[in-house]
N, C-alpha and C. Protein backbone atom coordinates (compact mmCIF):
# COMPACT_ATOMS: atom_id res chain seq x y z
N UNK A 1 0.83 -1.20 0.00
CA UNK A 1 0.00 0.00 0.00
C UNK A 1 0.87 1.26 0.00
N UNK A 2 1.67 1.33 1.17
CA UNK A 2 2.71 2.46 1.00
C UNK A 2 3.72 2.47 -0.47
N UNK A 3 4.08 1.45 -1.05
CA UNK A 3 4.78 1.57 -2.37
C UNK A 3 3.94 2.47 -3.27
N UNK A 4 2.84 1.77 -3.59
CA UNK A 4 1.80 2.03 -4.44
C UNK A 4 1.28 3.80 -4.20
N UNK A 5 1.64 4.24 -2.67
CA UNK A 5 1.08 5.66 -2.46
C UNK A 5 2.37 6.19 -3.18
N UNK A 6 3.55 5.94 -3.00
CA UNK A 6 4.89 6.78 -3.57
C UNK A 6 4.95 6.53 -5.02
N UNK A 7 5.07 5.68 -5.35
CA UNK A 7 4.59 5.55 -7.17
C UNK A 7 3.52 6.30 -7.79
N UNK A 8 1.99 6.33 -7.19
CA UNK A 8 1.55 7.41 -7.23
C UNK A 8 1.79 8.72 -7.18
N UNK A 9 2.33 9.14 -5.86
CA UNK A 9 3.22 10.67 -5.99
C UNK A 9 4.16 10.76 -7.18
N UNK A 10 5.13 9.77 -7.45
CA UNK A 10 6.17 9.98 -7.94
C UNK A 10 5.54 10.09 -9.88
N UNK A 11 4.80 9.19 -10.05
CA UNK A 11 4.21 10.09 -11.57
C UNK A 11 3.23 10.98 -11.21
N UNK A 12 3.08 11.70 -10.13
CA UNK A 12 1.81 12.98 -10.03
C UNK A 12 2.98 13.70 -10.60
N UNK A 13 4.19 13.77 -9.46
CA UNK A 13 5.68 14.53 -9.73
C UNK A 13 5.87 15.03 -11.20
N UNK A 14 6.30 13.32 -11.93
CA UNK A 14 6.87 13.37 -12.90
C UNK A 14 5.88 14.57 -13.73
N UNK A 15 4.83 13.82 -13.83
CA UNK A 15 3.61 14.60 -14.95
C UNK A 15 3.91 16.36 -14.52
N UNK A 16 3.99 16.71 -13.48
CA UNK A 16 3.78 18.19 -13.04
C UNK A 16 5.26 18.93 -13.64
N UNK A 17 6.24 17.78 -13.05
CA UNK A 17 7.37 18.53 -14.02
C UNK A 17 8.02 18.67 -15.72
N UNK A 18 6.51 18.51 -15.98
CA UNK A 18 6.73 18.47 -17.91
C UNK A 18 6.10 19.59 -17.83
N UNK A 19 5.59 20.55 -17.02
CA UNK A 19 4.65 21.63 -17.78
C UNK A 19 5.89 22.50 -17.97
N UNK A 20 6.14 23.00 -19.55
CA UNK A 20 6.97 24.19 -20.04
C UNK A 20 6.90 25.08 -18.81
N UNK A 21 8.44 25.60 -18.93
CA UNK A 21 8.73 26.84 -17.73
C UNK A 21 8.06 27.78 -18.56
N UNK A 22 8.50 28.02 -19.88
CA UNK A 22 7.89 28.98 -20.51
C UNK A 22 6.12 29.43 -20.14
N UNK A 23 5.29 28.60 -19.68
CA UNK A 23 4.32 28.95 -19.18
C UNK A 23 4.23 29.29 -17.52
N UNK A 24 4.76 28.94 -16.55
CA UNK A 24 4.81 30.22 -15.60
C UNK A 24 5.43 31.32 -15.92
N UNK A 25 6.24 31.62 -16.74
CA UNK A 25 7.37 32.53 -16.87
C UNK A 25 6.61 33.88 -17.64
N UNK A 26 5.68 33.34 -18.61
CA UNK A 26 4.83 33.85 -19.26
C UNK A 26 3.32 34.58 -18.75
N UNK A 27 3.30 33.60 -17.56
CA UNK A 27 2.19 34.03 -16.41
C UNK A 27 2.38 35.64 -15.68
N UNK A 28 4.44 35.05 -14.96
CA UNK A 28 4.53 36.04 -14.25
C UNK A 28 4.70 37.31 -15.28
N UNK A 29 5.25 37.38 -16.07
CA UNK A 29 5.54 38.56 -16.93
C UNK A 29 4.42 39.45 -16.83
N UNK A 30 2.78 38.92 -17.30
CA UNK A 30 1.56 39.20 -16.90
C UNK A 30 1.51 39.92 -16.21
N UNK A 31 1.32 38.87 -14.37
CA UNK A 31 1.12 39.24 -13.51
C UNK A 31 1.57 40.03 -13.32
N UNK A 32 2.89 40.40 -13.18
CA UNK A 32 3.50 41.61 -13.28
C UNK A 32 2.97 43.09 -13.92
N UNK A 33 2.74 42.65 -15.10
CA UNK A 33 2.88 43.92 -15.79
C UNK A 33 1.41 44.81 -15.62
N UNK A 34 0.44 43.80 -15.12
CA UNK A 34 -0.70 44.27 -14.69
C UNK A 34 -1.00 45.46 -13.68
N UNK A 35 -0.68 45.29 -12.89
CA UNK A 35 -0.60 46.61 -11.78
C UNK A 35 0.03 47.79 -12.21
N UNK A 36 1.27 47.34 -12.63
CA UNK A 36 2.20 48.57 -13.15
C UNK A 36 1.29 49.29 -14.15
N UNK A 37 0.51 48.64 -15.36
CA UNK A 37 0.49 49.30 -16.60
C UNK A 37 -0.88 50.09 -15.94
N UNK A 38 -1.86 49.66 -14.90
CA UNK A 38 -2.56 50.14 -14.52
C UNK A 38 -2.80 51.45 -14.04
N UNK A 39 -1.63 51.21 -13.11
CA UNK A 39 -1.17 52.61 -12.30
C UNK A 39 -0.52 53.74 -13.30
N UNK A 40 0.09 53.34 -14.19
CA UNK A 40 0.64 54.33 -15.34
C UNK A 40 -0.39 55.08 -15.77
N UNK A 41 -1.57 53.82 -16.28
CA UNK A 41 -2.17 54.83 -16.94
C UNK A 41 -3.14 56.08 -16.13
N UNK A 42 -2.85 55.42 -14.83
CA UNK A 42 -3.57 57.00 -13.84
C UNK A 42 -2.76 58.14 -13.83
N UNK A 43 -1.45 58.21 -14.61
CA UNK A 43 -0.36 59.38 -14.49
C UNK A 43 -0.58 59.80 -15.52
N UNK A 44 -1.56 59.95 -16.27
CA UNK A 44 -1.07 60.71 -17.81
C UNK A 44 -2.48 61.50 -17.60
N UNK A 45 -2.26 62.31 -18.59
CA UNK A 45 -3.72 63.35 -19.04
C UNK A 45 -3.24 63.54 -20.68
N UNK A 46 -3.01 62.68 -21.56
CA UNK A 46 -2.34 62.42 -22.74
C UNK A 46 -1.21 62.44 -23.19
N UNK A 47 -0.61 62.50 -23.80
CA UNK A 47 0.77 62.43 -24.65
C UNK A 47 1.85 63.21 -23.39
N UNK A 48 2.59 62.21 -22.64
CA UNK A 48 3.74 63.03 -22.21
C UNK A 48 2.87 64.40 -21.30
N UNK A 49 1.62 64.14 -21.07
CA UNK A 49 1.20 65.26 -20.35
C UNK A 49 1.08 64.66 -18.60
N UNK A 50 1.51 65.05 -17.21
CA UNK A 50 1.17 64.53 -16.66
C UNK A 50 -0.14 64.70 -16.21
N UNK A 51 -0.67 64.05 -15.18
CA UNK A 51 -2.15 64.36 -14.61
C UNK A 51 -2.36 65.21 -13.37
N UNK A 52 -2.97 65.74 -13.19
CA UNK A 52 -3.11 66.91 -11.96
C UNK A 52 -3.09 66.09 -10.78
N UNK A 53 -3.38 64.70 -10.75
CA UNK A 53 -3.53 63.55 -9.67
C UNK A 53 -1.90 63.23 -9.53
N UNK A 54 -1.43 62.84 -10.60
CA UNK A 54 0.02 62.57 -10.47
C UNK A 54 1.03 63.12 -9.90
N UNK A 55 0.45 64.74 -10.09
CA UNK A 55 1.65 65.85 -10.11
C UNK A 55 0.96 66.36 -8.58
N UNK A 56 -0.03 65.86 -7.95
CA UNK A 56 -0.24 66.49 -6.64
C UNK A 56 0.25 64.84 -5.71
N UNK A 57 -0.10 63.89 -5.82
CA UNK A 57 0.84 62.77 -5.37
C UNK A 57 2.28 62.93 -4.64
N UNK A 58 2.84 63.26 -6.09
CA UNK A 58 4.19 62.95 -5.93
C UNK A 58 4.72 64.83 -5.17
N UNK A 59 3.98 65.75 -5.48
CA UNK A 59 4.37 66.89 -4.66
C UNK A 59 4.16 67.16 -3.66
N UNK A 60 2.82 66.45 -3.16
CA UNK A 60 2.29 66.63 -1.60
C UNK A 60 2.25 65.71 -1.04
N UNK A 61 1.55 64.08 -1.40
CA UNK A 61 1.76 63.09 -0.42
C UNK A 61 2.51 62.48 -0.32
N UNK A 62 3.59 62.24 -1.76
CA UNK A 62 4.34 60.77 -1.49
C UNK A 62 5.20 61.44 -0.39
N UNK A 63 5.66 60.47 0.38
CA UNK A 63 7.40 60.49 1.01
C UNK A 63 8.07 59.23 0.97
N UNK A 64 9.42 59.57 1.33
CA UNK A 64 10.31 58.50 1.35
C UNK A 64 10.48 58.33 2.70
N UNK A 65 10.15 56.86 3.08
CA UNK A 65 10.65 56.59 4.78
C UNK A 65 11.39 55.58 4.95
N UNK A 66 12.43 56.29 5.39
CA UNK A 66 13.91 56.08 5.25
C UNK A 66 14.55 56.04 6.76
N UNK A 67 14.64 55.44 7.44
CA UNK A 67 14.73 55.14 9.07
C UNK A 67 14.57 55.87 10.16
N UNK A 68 13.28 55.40 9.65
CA UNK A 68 11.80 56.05 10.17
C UNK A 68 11.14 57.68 10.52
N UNK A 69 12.21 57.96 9.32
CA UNK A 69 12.39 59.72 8.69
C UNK A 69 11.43 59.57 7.69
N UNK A 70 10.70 60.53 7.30
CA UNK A 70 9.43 60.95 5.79
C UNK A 70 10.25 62.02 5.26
N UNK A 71 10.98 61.34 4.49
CA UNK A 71 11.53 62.86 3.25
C UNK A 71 10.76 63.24 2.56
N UNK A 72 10.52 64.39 1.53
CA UNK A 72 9.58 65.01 0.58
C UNK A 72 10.42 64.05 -0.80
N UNK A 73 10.22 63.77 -2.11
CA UNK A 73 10.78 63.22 -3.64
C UNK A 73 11.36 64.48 -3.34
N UNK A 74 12.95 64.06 -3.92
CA UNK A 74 13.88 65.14 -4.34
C UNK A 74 13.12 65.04 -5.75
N UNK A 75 12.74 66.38 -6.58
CA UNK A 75 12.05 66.76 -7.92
C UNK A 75 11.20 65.84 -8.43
N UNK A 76 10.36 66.19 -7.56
CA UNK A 76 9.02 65.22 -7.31
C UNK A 76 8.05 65.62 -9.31
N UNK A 77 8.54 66.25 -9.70
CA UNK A 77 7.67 65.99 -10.90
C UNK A 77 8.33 65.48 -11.69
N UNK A 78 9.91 65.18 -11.42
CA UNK A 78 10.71 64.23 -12.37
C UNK A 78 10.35 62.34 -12.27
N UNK A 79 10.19 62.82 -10.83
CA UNK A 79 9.79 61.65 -9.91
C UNK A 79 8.64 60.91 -10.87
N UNK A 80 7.66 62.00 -10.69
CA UNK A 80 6.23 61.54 -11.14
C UNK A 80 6.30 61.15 -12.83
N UNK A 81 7.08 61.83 -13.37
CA UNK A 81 7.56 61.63 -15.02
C UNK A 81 8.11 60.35 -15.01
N UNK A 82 9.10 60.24 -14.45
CA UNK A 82 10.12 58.81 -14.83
C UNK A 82 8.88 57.60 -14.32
N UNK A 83 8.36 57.66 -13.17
CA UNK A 83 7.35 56.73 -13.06
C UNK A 83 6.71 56.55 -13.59
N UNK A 84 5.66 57.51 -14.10
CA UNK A 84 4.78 57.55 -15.01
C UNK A 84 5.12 56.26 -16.45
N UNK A 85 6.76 57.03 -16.88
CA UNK A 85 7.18 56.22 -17.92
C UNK A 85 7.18 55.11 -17.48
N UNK A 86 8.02 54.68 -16.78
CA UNK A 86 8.27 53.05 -16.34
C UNK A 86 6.89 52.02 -16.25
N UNK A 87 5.59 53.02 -15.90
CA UNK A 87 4.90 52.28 -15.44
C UNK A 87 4.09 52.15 -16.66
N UNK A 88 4.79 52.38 -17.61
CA UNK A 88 3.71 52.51 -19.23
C UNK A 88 4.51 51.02 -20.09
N UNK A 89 5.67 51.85 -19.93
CA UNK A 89 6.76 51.39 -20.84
C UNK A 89 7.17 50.09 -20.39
N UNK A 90 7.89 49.52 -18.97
CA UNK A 90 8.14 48.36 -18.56
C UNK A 90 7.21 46.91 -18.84
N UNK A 91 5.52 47.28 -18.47
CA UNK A 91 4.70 46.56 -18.60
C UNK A 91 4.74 45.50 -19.76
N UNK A 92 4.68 46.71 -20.87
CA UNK A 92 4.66 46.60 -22.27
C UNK A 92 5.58 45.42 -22.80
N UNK A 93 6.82 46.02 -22.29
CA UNK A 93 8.64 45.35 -22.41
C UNK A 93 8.58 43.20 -21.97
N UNK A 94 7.38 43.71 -20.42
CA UNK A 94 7.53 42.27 -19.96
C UNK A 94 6.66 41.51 -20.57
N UNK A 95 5.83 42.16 -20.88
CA UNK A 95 4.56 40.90 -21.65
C UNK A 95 4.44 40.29 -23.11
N UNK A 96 5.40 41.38 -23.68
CA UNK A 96 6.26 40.80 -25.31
C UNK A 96 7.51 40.13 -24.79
N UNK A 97 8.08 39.91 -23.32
CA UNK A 97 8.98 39.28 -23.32
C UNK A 97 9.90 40.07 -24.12
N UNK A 98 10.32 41.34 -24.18
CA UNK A 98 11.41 41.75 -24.82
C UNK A 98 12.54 42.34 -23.99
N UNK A 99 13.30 42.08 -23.80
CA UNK A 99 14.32 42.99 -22.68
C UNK A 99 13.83 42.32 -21.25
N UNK A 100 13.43 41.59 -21.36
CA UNK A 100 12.46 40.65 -19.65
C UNK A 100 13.54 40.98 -18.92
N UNK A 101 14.82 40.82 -18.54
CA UNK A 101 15.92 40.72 -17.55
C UNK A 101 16.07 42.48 -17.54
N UNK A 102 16.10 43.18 -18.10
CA UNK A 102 15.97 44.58 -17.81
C UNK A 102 14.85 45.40 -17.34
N UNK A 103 13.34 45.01 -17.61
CA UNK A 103 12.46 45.27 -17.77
C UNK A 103 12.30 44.77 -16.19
N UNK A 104 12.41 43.50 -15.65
CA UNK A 104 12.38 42.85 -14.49
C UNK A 104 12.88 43.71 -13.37
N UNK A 105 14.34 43.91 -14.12
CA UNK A 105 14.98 44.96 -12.82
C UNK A 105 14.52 46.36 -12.94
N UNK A 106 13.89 46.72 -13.86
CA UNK A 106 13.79 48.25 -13.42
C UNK A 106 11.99 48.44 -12.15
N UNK A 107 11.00 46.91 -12.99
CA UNK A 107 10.62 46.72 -12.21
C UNK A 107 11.03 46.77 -10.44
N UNK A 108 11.88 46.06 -9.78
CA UNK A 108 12.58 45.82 -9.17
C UNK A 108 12.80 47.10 -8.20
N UNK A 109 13.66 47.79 -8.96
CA UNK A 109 13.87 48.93 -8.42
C UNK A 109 12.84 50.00 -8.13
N UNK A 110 11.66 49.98 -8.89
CA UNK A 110 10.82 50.82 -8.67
C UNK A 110 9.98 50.21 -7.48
N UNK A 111 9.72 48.89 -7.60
CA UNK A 111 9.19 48.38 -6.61
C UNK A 111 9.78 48.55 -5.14
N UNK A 112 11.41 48.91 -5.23
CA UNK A 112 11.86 49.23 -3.64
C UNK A 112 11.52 50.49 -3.20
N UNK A 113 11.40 51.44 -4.42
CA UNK A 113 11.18 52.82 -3.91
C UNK A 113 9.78 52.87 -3.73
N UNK A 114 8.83 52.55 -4.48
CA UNK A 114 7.10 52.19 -3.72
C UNK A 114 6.97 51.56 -2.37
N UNK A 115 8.06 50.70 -1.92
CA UNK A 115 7.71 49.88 -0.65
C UNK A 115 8.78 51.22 0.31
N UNK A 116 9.42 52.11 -0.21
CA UNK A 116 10.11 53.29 0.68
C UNK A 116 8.97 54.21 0.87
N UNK A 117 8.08 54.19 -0.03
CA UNK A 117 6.96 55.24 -0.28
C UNK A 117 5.85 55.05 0.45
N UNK A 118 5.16 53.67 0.45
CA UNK A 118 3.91 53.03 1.05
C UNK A 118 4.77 52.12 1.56
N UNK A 119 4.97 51.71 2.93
CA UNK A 119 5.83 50.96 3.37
C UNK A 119 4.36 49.82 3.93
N UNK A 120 3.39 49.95 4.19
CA UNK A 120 2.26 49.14 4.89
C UNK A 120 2.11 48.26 3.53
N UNK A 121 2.46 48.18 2.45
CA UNK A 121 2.25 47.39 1.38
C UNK A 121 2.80 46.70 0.83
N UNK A 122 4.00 45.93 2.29
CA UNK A 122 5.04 44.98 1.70
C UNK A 122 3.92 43.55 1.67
N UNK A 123 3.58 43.19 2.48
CA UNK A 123 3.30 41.81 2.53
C UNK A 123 2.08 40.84 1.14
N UNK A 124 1.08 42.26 1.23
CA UNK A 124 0.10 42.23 0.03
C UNK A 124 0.46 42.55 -1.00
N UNK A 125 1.05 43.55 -1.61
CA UNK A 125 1.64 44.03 -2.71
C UNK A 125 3.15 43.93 -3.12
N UNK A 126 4.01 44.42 -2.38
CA UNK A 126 5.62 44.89 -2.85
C UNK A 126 6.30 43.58 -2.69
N UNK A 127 5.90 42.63 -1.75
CA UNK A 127 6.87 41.33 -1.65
C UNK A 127 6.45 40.26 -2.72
N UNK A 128 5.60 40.20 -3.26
CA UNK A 128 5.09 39.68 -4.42
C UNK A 128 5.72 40.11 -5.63
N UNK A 129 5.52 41.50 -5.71
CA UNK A 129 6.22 42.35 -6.99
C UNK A 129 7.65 41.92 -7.24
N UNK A 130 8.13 41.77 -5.59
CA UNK A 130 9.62 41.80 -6.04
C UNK A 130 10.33 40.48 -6.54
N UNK A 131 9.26 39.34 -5.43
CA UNK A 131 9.41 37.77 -6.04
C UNK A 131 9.16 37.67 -7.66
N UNK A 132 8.21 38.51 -7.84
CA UNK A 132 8.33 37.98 -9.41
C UNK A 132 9.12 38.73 -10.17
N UNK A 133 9.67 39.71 -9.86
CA UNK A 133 10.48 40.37 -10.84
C UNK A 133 11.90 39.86 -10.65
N UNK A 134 12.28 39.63 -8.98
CA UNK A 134 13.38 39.19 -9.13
C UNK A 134 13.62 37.02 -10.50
N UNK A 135 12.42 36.40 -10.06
CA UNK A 135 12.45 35.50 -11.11
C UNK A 135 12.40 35.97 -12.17
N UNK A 136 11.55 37.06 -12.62
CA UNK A 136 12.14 37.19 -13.98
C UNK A 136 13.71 37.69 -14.82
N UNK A 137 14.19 37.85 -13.77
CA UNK A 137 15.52 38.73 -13.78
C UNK A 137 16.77 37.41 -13.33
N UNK A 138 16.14 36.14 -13.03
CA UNK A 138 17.13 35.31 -12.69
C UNK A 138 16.59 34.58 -14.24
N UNK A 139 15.58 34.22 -14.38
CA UNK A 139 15.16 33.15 -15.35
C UNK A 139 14.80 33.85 -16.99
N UNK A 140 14.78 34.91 -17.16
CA UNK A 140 14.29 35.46 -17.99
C UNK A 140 13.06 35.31 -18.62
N UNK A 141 12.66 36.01 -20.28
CA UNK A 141 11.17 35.46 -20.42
C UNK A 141 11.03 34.54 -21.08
N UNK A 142 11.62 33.37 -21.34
CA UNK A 142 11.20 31.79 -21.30
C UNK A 142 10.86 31.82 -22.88
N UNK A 143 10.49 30.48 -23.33
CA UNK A 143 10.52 30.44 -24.66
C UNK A 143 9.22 31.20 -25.37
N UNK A 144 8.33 31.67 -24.82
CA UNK A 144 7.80 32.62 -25.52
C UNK A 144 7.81 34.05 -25.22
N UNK A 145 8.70 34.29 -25.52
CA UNK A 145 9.20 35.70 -25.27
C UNK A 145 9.54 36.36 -26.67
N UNK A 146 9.88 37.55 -26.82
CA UNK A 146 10.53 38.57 -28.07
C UNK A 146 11.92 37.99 -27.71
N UNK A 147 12.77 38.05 -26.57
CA UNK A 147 13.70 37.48 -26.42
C UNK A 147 14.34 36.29 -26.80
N UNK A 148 13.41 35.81 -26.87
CA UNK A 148 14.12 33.93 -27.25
C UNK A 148 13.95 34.01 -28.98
N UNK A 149 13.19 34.54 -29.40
CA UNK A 149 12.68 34.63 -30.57
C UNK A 149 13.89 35.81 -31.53
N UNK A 150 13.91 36.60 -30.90
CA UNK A 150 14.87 37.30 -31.36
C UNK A 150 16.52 36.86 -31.04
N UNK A 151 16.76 36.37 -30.42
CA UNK A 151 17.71 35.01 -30.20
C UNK A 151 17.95 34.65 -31.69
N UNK A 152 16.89 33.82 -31.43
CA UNK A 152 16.82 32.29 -32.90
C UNK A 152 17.27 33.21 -33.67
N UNK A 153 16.23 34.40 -34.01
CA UNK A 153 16.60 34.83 -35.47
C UNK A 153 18.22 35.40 -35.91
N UNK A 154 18.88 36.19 -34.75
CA UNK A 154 20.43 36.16 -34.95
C UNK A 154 21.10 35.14 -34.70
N UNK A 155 20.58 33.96 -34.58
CA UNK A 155 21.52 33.06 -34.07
C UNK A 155 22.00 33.08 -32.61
N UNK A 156 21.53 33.43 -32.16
CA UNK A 156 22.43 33.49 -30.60
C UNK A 156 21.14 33.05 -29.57
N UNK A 157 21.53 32.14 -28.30
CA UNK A 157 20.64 31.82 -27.18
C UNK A 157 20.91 32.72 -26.36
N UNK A 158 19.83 32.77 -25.69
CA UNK A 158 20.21 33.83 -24.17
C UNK A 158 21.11 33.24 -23.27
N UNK A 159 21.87 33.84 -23.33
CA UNK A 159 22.71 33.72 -22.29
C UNK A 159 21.97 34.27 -20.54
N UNK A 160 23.20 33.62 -19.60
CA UNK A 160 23.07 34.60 -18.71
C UNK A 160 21.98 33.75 -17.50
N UNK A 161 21.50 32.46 -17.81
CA UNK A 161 21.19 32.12 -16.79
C UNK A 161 21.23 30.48 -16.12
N UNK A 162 21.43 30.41 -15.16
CA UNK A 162 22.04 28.65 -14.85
C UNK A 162 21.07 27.94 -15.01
N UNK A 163 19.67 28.29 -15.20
CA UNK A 163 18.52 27.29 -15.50
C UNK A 163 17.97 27.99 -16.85
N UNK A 164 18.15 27.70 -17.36
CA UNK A 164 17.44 28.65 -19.08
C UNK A 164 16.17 28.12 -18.84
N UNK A 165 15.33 28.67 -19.36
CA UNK A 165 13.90 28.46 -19.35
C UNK A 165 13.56 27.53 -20.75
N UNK A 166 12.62 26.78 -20.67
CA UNK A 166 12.51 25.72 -21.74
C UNK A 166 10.94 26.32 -22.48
């Protein structure tokens, strides 16, 4: 009976470890890019224009808390600009899988300065963000990506990671 339960597990195992990485990898890129592209689009009032919401945010409420100091954004409408971009532009980058290992980290980084900003939003929001960006930044975006694809077509594999994504 006990053999028969581990033989059981052991092809549940096997079967679970054939599903393509390329399909979580493809998930998280998603998941990811969802929130971000969301929040971007609350920073604009069209073309490169910011929004009166954006530009009062980042001038009056955000701060940086920084041991257990609230600084004001040093040039809080550059602040609100470069975010704005990232949060348009990155999304975009991860879900074509193009630049995923760059796109991941800038994620990354923006995500430390949001969890400096809203610090009550590590456990629900920012520690999630960062788990998946940091996987995408170890594993890249997997075989369906712009990346892998643009690979093939020069000839060259991605380099750059100890588990390549299949």
């Amino acid at each position: 009976m006990f053999d028969r339960a581990i033989a059981l597990w052991s092809r549940l195992d096997i079967g679970l470890a054939a599903v393509p990485a390329a399909l979580p990898l493809l998930a998280l890129r998603v998941a990811l890019a969802i929130p971000f592209w969301r929040s971007g689009l609350t920073k604009w009032d069209g073309f490169l224009n910011l929004s009166t919401g954006a530009r009062y945010l980042f001038e009056q409420e955000f701060k940086l808390h920084i041991f257990g100091q609230a600084f004001a954004y040093p040039a809080p409408l550059t602040m609100a600009f470069l975010a704005g971009l990232g949060e348009i532009i990155l999304p975009i980058l991860l879900v074509l899988g193009l630049g995923t290992r760059f796109a991941a980290l800038g994620i990354l980084a923006m995500t430390i300065i949001i969890q400096l900003t809203v610090p009550d939003g590590l456990i629900n929001f920012h520690l999630p963000w960062f788990a998946m960006a940091l996987a995408l930044l170890v594993y890249g975006g997997g075989m369906l990506s712009a990346d892998r694809l643009l690979g093939g077509l020069f000839g060259q594999r991605v380099k750059g990671s100890a588990h390549p994504a299949r």
